[in-house]
C-alpha atoms as a PDB file:
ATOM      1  CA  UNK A   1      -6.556  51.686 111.855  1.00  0.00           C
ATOM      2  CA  UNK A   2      -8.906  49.260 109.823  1.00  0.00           C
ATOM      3  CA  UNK A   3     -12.416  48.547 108.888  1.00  0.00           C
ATOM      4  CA  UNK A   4     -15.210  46.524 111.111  1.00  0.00           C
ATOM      5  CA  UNK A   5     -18.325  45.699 110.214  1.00  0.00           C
ATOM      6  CA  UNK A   6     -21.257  45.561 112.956  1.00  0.00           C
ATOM      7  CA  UNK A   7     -22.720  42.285 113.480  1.00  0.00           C
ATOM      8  CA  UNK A   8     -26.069  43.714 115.372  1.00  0.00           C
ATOM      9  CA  UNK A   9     -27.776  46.693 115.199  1.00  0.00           C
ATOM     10  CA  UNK A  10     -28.286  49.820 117.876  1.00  0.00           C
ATOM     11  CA  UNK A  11     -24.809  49.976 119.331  1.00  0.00           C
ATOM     12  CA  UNK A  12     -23.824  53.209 119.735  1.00  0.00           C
ATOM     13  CA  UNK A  13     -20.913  54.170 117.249  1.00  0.00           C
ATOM     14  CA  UNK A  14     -18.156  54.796 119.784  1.00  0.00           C
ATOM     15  CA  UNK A  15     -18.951  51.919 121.974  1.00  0.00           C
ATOM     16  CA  UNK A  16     -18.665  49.562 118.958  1.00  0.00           C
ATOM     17  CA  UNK A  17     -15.174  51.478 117.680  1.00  0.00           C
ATOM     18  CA  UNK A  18     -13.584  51.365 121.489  1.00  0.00           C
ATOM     19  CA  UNK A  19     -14.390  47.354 121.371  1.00  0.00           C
ATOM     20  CA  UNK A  20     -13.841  46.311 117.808  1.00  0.00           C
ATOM     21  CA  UNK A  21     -10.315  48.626 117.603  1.00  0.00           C
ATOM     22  CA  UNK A  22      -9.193  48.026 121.279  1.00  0.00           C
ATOM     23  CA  UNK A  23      -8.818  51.627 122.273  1.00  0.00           C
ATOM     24  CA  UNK A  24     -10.296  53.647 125.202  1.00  0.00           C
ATOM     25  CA  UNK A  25     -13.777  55.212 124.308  1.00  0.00           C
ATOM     26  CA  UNK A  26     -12.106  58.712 124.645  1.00  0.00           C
ATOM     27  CA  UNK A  27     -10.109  58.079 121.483  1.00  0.00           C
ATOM     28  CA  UNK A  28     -13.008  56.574 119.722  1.00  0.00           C
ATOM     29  CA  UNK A  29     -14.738  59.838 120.878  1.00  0.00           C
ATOM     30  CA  UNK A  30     -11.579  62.015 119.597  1.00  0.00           C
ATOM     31  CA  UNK A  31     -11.501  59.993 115.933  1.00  0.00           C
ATOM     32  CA  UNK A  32     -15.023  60.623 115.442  1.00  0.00           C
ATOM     33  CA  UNK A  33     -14.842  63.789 115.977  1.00  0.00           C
ATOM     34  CA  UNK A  34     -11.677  64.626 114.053  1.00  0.00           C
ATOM     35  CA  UNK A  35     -13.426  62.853 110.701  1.00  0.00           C
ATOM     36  CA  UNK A  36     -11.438  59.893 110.992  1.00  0.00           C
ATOM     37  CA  UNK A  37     -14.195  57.413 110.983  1.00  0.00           C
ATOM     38  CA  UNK A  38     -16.773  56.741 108.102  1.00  0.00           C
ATOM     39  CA  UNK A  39     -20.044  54.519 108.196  1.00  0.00           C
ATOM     40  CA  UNK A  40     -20.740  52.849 105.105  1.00  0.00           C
ATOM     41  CA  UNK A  41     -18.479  55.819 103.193  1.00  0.00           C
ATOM     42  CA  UNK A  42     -20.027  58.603 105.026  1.00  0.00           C
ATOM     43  CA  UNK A  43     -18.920  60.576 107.371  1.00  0.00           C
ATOM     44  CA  UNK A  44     -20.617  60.534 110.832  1.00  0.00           C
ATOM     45  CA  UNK A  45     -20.378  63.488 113.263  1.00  0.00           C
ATOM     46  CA  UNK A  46     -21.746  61.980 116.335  1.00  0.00           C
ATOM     47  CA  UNK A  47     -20.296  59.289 118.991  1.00  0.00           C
ATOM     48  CA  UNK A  48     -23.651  58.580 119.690  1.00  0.00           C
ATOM     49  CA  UNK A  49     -24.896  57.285 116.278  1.00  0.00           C
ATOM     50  CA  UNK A  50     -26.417  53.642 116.558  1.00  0.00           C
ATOM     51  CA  UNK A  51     -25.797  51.659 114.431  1.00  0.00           C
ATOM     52  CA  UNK A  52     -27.557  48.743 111.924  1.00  0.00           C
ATOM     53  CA  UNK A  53     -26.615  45.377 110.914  1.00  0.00           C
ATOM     54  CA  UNK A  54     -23.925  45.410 108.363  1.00  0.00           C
ATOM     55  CA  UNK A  55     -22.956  48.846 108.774  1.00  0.00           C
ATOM     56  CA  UNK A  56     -19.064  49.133 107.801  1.00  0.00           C
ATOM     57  CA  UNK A  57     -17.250  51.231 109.876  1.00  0.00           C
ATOM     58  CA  UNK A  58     -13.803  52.095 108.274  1.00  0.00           C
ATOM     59  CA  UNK A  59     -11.632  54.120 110.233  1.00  0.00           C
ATOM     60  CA  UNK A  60      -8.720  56.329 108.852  1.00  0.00           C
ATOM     61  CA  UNK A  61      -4.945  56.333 110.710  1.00  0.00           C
ATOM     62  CA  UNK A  62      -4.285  60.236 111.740  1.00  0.00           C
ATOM     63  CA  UNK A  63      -1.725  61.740 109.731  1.00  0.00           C
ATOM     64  CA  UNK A  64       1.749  62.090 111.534  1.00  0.00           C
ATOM     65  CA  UNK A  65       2.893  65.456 112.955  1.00  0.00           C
ATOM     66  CA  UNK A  66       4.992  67.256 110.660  1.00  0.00           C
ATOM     67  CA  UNK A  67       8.989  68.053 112.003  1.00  0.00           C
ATOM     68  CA  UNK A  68       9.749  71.087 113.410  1.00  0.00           C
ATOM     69  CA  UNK A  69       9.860  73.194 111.094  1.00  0.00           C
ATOM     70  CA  UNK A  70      13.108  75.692 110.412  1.00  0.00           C
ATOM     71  CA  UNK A  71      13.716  79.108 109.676  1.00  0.00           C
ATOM     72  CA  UNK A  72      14.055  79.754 106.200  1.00  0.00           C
ATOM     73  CA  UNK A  73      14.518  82.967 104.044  1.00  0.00           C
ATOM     74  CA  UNK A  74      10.932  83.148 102.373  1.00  0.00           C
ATOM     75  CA  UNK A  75      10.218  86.487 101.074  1.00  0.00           C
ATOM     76  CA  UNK A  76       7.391  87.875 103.355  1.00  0.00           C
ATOM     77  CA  UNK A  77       5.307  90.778 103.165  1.00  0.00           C
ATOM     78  CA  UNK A  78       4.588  92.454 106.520  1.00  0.00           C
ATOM     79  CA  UNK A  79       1.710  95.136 107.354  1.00  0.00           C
ATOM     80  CA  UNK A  80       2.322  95.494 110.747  1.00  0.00           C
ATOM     81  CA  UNK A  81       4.366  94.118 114.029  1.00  0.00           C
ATOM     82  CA  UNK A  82       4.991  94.471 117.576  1.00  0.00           C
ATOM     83  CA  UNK A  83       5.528  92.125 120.230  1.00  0.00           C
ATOM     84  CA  UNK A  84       2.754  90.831 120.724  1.00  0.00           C
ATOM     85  CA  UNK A  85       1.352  90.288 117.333  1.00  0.00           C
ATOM     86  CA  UNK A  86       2.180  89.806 113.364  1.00  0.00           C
ATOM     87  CA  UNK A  87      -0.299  90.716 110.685  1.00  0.00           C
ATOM     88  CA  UNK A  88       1.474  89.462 107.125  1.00  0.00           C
ATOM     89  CA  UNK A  89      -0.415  89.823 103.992  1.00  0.00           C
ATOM     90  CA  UNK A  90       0.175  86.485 102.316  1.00  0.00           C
ATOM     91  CA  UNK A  91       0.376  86.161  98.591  1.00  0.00           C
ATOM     92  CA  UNK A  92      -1.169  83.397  96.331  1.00  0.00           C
ATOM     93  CA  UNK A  93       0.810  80.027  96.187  1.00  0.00           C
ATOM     94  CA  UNK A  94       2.168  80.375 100.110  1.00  0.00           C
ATOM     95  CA  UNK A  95       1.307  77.336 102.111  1.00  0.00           C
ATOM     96  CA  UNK A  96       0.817  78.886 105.971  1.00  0.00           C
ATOM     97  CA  UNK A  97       2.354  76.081 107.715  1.00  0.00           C
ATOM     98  CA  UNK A  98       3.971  72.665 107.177  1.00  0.00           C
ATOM     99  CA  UNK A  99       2.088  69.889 106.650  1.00  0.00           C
ATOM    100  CA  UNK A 100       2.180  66.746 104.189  1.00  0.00           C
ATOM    101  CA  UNK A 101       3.601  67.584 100.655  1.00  0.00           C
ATOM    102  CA  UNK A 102       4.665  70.944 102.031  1.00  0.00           C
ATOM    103  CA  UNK A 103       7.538  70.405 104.606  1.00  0.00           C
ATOM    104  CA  UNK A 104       9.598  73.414 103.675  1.00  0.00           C
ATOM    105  CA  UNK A 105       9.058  76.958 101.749  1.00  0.00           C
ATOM    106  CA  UNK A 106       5.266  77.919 104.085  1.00  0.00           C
ATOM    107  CA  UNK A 107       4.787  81.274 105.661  1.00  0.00           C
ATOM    108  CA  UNK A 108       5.809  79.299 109.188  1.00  0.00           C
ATOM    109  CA  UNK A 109       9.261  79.187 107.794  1.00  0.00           C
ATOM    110  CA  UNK A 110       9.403  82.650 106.555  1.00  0.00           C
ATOM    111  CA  UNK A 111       7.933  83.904 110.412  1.00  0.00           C
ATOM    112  CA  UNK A 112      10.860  81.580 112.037  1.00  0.00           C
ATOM    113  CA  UNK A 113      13.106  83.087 109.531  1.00  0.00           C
ATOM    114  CA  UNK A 114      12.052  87.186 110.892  1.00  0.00           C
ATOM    115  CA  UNK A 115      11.180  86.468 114.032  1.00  0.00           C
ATOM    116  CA  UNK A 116      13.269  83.917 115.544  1.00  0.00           C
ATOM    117  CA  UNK A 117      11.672  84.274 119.231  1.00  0.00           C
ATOM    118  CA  UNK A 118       8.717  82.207 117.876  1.00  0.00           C
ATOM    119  CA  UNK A 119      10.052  79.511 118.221  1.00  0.00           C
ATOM    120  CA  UNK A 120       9.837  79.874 122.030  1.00  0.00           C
ATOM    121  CA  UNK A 121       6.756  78.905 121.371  1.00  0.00           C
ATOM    122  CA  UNK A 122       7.422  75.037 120.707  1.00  0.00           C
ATOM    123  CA  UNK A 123       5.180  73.937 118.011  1.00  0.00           C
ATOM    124  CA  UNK A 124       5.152  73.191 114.704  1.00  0.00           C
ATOM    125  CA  UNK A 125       2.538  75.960 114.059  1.00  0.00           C
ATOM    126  CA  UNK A 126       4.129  78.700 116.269  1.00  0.00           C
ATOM    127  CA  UNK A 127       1.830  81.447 116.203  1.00  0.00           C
ATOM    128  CA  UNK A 128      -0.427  80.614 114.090  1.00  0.00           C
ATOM    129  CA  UNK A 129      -4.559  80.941 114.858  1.00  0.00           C
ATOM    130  CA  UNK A 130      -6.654  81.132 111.822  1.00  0.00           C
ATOM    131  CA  UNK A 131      -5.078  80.187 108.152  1.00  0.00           C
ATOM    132  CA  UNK A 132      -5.694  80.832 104.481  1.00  0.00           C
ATOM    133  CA  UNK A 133      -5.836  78.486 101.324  1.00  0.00           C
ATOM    134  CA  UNK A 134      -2.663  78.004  99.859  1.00  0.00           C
ATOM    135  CA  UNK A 135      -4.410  80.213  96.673  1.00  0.00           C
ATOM    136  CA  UNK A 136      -6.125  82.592  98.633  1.00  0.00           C
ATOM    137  CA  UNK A 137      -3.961  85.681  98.872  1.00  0.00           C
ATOM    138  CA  UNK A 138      -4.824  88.532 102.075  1.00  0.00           C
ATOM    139  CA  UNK A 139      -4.210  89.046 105.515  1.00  0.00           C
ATOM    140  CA  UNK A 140      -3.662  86.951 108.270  1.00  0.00           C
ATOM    141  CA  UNK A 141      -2.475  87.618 111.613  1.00  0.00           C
ATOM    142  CA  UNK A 142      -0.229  85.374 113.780  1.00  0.00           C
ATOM    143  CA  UNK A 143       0.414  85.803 117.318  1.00  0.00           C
ATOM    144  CA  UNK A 144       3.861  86.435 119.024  1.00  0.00           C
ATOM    145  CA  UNK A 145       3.436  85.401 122.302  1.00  0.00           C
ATOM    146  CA  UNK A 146       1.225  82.362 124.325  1.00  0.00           C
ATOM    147  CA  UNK A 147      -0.903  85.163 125.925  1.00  0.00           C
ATOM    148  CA  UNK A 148      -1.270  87.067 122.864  1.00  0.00           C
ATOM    149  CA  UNK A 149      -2.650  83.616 120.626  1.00  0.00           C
ATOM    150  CA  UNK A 150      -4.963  82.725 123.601  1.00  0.00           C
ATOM    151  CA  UNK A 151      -6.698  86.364 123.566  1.00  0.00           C
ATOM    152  CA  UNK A 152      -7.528  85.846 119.622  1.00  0.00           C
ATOM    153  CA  UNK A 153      -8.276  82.325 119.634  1.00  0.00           C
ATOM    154  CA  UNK A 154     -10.820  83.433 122.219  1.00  0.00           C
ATOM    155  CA  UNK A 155     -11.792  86.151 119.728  1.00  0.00           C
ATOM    156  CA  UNK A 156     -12.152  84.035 117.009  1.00  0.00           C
ATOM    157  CA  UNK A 157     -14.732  81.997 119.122  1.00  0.00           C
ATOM    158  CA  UNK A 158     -16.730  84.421 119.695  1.00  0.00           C
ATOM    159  CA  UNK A 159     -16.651  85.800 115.838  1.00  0.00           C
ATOM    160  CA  UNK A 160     -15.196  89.380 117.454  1.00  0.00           C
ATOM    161  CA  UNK A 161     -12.901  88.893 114.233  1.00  0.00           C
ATOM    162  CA  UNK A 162     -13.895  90.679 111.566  1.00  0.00           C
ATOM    163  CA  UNK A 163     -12.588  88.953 107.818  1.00  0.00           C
ATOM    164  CA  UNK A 164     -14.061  90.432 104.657  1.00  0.00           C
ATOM    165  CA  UNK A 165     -12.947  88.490 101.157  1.00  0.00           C
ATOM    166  CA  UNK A 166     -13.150  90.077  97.411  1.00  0.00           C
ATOM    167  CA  UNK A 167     -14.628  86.887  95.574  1.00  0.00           C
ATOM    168  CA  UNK A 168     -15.045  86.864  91.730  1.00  0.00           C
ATOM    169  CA  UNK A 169     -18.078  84.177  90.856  1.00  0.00           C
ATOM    170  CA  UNK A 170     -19.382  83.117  88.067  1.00  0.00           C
ATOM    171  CA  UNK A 171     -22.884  84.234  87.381  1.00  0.00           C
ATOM    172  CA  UNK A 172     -25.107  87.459  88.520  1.00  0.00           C
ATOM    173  CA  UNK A 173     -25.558  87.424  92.072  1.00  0.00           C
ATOM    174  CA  UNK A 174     -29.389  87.531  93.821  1.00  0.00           C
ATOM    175  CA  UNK A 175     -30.417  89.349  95.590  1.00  0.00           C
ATOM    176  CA  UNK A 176     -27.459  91.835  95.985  1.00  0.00           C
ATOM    177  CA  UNK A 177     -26.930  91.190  99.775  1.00  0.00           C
ATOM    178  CA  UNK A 178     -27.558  88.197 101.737  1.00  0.00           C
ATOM    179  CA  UNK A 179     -26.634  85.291 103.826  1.00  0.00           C
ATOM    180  CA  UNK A 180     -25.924  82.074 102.827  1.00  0.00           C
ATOM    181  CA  UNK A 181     -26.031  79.240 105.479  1.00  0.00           C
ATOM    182  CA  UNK A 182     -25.257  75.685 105.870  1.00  0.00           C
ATOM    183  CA  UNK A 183     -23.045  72.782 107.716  1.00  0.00           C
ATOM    184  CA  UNK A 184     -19.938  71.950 106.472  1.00  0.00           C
ATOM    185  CA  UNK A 185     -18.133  69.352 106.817  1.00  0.00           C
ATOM    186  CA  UNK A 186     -15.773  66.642 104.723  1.00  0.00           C
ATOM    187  CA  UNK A 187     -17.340  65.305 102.074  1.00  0.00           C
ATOM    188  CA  UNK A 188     -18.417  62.096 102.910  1.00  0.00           C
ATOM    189  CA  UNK A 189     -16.407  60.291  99.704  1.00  0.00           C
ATOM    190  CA  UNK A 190     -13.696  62.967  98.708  1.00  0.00           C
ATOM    191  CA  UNK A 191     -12.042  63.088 101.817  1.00  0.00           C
ATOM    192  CA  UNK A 192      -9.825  66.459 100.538  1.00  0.00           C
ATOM    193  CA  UNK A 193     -12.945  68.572  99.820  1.00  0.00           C
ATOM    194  CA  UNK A 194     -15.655  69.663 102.373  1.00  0.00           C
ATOM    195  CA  UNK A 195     -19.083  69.631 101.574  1.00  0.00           C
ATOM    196  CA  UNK A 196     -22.749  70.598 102.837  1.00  0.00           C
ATOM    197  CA  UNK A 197     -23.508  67.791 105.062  1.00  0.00           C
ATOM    198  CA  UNK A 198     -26.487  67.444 107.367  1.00  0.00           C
ATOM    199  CA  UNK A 199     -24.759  67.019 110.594  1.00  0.00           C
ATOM    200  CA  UNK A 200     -21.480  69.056 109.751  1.00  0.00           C
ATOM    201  CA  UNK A 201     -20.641  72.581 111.602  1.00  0.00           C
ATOM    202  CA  UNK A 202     -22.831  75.317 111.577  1.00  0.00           C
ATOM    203  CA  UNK A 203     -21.873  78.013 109.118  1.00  0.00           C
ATOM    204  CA  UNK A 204     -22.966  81.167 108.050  1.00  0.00           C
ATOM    205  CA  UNK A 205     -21.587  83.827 105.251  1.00  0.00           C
ATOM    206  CA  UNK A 206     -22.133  87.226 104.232  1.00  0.00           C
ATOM    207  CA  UNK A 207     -22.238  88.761 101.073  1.00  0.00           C
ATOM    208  CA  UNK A 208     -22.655  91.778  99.348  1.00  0.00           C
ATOM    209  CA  UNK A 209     -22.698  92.593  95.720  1.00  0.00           C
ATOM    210  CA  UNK A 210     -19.888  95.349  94.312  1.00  0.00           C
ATOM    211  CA  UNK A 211     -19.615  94.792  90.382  1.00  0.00           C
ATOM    212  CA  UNK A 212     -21.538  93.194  87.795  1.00  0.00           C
ATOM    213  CA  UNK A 213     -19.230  92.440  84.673  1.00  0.00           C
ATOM    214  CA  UNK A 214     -19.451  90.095  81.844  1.00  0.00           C
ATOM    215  CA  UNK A 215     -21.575  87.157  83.396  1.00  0.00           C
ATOM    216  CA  UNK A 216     -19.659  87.314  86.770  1.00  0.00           C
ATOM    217  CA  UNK A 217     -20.383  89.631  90.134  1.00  0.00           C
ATOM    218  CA  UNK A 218     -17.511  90.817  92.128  1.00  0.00           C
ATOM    219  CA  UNK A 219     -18.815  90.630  96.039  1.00  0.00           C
ATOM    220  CA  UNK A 220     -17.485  91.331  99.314  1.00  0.00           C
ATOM    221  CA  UNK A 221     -17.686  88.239 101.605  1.00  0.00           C
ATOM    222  CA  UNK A 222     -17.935  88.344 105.599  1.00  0.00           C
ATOM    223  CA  UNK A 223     -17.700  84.865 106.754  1.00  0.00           C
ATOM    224  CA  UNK A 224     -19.226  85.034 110.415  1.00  0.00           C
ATOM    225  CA  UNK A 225     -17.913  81.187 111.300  1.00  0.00           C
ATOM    226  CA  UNK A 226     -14.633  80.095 110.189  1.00  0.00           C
ATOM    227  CA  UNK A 227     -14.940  76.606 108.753  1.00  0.00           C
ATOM    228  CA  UNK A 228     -12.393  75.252 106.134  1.00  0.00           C
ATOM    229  CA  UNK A 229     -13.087  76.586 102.841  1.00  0.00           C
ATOM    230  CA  UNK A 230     -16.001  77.864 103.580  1.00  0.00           C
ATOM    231  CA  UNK A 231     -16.602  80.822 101.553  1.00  0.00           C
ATOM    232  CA  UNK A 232     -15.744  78.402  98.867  1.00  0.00           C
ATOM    233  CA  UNK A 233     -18.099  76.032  99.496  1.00  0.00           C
ATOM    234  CA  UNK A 234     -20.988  78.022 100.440  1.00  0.00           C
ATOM    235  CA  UNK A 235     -20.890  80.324  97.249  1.00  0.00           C
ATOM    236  CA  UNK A 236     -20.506  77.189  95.121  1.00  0.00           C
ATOM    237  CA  UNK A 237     -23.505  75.634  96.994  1.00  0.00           C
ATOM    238  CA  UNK A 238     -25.364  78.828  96.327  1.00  0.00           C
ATOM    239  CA  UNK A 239     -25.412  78.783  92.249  1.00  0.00           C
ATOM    240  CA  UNK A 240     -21.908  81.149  92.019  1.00  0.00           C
ATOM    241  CA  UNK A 241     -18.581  79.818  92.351  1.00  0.00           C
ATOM    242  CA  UNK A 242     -15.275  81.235  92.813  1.00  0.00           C
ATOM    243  CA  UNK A 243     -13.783  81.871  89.265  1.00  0.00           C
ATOM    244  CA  UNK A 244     -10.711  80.132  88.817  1.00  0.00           C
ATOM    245  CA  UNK A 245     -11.523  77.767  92.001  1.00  0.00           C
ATOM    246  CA  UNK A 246     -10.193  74.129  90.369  1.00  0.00           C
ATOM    247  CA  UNK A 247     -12.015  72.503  93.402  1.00  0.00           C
ATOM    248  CA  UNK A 248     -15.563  74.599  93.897  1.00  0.00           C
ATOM    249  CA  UNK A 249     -15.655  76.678  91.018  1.00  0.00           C
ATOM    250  CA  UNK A 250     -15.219  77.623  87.906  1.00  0.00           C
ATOM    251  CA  UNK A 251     -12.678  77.988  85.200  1.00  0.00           C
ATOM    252  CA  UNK A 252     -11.389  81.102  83.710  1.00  0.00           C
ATOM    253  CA  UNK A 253      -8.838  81.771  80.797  1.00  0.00           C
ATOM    254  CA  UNK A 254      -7.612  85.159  83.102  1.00  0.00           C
ATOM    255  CA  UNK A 255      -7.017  82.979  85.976  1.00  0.00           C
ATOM    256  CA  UNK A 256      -4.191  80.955  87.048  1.00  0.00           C
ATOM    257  CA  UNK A 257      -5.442  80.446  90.787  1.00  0.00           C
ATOM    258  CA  UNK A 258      -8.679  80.913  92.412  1.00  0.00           C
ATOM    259  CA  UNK A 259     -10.197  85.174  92.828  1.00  0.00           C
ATOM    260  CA  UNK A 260     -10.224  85.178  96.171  1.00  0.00           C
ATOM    261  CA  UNK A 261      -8.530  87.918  98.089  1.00  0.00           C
ATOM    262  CA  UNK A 262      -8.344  87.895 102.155  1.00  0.00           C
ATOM    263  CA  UNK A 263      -8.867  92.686 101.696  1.00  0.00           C
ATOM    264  CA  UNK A 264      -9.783  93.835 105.349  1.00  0.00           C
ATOM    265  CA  UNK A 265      -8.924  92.156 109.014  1.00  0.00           C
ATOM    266  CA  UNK A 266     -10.426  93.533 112.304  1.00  0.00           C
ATOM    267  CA  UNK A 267      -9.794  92.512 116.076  1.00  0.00           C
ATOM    268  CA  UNK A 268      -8.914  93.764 119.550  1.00  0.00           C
ATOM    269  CA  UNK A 269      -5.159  94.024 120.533  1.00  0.00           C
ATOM    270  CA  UNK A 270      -4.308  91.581 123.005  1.00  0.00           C
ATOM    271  CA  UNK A 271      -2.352  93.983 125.361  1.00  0.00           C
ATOM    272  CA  UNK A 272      -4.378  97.027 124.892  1.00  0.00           C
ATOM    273  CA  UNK A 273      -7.754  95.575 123.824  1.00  0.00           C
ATOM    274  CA  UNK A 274      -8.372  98.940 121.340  1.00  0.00           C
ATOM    275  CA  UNK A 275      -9.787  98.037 118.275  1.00  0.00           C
ATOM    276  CA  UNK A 276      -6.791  97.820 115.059  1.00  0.00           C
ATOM    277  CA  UNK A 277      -7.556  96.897 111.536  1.00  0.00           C
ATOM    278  CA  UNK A 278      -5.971  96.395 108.430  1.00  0.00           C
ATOM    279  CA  UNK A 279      -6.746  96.634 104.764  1.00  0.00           C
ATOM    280  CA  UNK A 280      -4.949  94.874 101.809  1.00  0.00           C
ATOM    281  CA  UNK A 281      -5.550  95.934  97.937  1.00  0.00           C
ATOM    282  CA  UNK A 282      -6.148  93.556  95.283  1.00  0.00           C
ATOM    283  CA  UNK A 283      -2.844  91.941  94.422  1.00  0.00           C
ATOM    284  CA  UNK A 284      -1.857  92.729  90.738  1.00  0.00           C
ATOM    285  CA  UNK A 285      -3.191  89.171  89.168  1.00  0.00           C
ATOM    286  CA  UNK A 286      -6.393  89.489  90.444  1.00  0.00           C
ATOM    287  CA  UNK A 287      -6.877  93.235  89.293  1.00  0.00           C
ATOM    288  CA  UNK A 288      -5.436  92.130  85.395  1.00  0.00           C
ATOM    289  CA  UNK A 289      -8.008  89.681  85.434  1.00  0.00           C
ATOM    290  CA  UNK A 290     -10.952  92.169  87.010  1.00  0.00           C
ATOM    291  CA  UNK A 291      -9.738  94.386  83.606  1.00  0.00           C
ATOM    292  CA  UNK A 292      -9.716  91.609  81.192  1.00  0.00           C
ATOM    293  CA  UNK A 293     -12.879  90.900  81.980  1.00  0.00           C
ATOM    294  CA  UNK A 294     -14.309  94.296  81.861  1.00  0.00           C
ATOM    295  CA  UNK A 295     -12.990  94.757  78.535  1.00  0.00           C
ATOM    296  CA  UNK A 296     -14.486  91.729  77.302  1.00  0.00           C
ATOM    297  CA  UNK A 297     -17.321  91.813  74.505  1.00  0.00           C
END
C-alpha cells in the first residue's frame, strides 16, 4: 500500500498509518497485526508503538484470496473418518491448502475430491484448523462440519490438543528433557521465515531425548502453542536444528526434505467429547535415513 515516513516523533503507529494511508484506524489496527507493516525494516507488533522522527513506515499489500479451490483426485491417506471429523496422515511434499504458487494438487483438493459435502462449508480452506509444513509429514485432522471446526478451534486455544513430532537435529541434545521458550514472529527482514523476536507470540516447546546416533539426537517434540514453524525455529534457536531443514537447519546427504514427522495427535470428539487419539509411524524416508545414520562410522 506504500511507504511514509514520519515527520515528528510520538505518534502512535496506527494513528499515523490511518492518516498517512487514508484508511479507518481499524484496518491500520488489522495490518499491524497481520505483519503487514514494518518500521524502519522491522516488524512491529503493537498499534500503539510511537513513533520518532524519520521513522519509515513501509506497509505491505495483503496477498489476494486464493479461488475456490476444486476437487481433485490426490492420493490421500486416511486414519480415520466419520461425520463429524477427518484425521489424514499427510505425507512429505503435500501442500494442505491452496495458496500462492500452489493453486492445485494440496490436501484441500484431495478432501474435496473424498468428501464432496465439504464444500458446504464455503471456503477456500474447508475444514481445515491447524496445518503442517509442506515437508513435514504426520497427522492432521480437519473438521467436517461448522460445529465440529468450532469445538477444536476452541481446543486448540486452550492447548487441549495434544501434537507430539519425531525431530532429527543436529548435535547431542542437553539436558535430555526440557523446554525451550521464546516469541516468534516474522523475521523482521526475511519476510518468508519467522524468527525470535522480542514482541512476537508467546511460545513454548517440549522436548524429550529418544536416540543419540552419530552427532545427531532423535527427540520427541510437544509443542504446547502452535505458532508457524515453531518447532523449527525454536530447536534451531536452541543450538540443534532439524536435519535436512533448508530454512532452520541443517544439511544431510540422507535427506531430501526436512526429519520432521507429525507421530501422535490427541483431542476430544466434538459430538461425544471422549478422548480419541491417533498414532502415525515413521514414514519409510525418514526411517532409511535413521539407519544410514546408525550405520555410519
Amino acid at each position: 500500500m506504500g511507504s511514509f515516513v514520519a515527520a515528528e516523533g510520538g505518534e502512535r503507529l496506527d494513528h499515523f498509518l490511518a492518516a498517512a494511508a487514508g484508511v479507518p484506524r481499524t484496518q491500520a489496527q488489522r495490518l499491524i497485526a497481520a505483519d503487514r507493516v514494518t518500521v524502519n525494516g522491522e516488524a512491529v507488533p503493537r498499534p500503539a508503538h510511537r513513533l520518532k522522527p524519520g521513522d519509515r513506515v513501509e506497509v505491505y499489500r495483503p496477498v489476494p484470496a486464493p479461488p475456490q479451490p476444486a476437487p481433485e483426485p490426490v492420493p490421500l491417506q486416511v486414519v480415520y473418518d466419520d461425520e463429524h471429523l477427518i484425521v489424514v496422515d499427510k505425507p512429505s511434499g503435500l501442500t494442505v491448502h491452496p495458496g500462492p504458487g500452489h493453486l492445485q494438487g494440496t490436501l484441500v483438493n484431495a478432501l474435496l475430491a473424498r468428501y464432496p459435502d465439504l464444500i458446504a462449508m464455503g471456503s477456500s480452506r474447508p475444514g481445515i484448523v491447524h496445518r503442517l509444513d509442506k515437508d513435514t509429514s504426520g497427522l492432521l485432522v480437519v473438521a467436517r462440519t461448522e460445529p465440529a471446526r468450532q469445538h477444536i478451534i476452541a481446543q486448540l486455544k486452550d492447548y487441549r490438543v495434544v501434537k507430539r513430532y519425531l525431530a532429527l537435529v543436529k548435535g547431542r541434545v542437553k539436558p535430555e528433557e526440557g523446554v525451550i521458550e521464546g516469541p516468534i514472529a516474522r523475521h523482521p527482514r526475511h519476510r518468508q521465515r519467522m524468527a525470535l523476536v522480542v514482541g512476537g507470540r508467546d511460545a513454548r516447546t517440549v522436548y524429550r531425548v529418544l536416540r543419540y546416533l552419530n552427532g545427531c539426537t532423535l527427540v520427541e517434540v510437544t509443542p504446547v502453542t502452535g505458532r508457524t514453524h515453531q518447532i523449527r525455529v525454536h530447536l534451531s534457536a536452541a543450538g540443534y536444528p532439524v536435519m535436512g531443514d533448508r530454512t532452520y537447519g541443517a544439511g544431510s546427504p540422507h535427506l531430501a526434505r526436512q526429519f520432521l514427522h507429525a507421530t501422535y495427535l490427541r483431542l476430544r470428539h466434538p459430538a461425544t467429547e471422549e478422548e480419541v487419539e491417533f498414532n502415525s509411524p515413521l514414514p519409510p524416508d525418514l526411517m532409511v535415513a535413521l539407519e544410514c545414520l546408525s550405520l555410519r562410522r
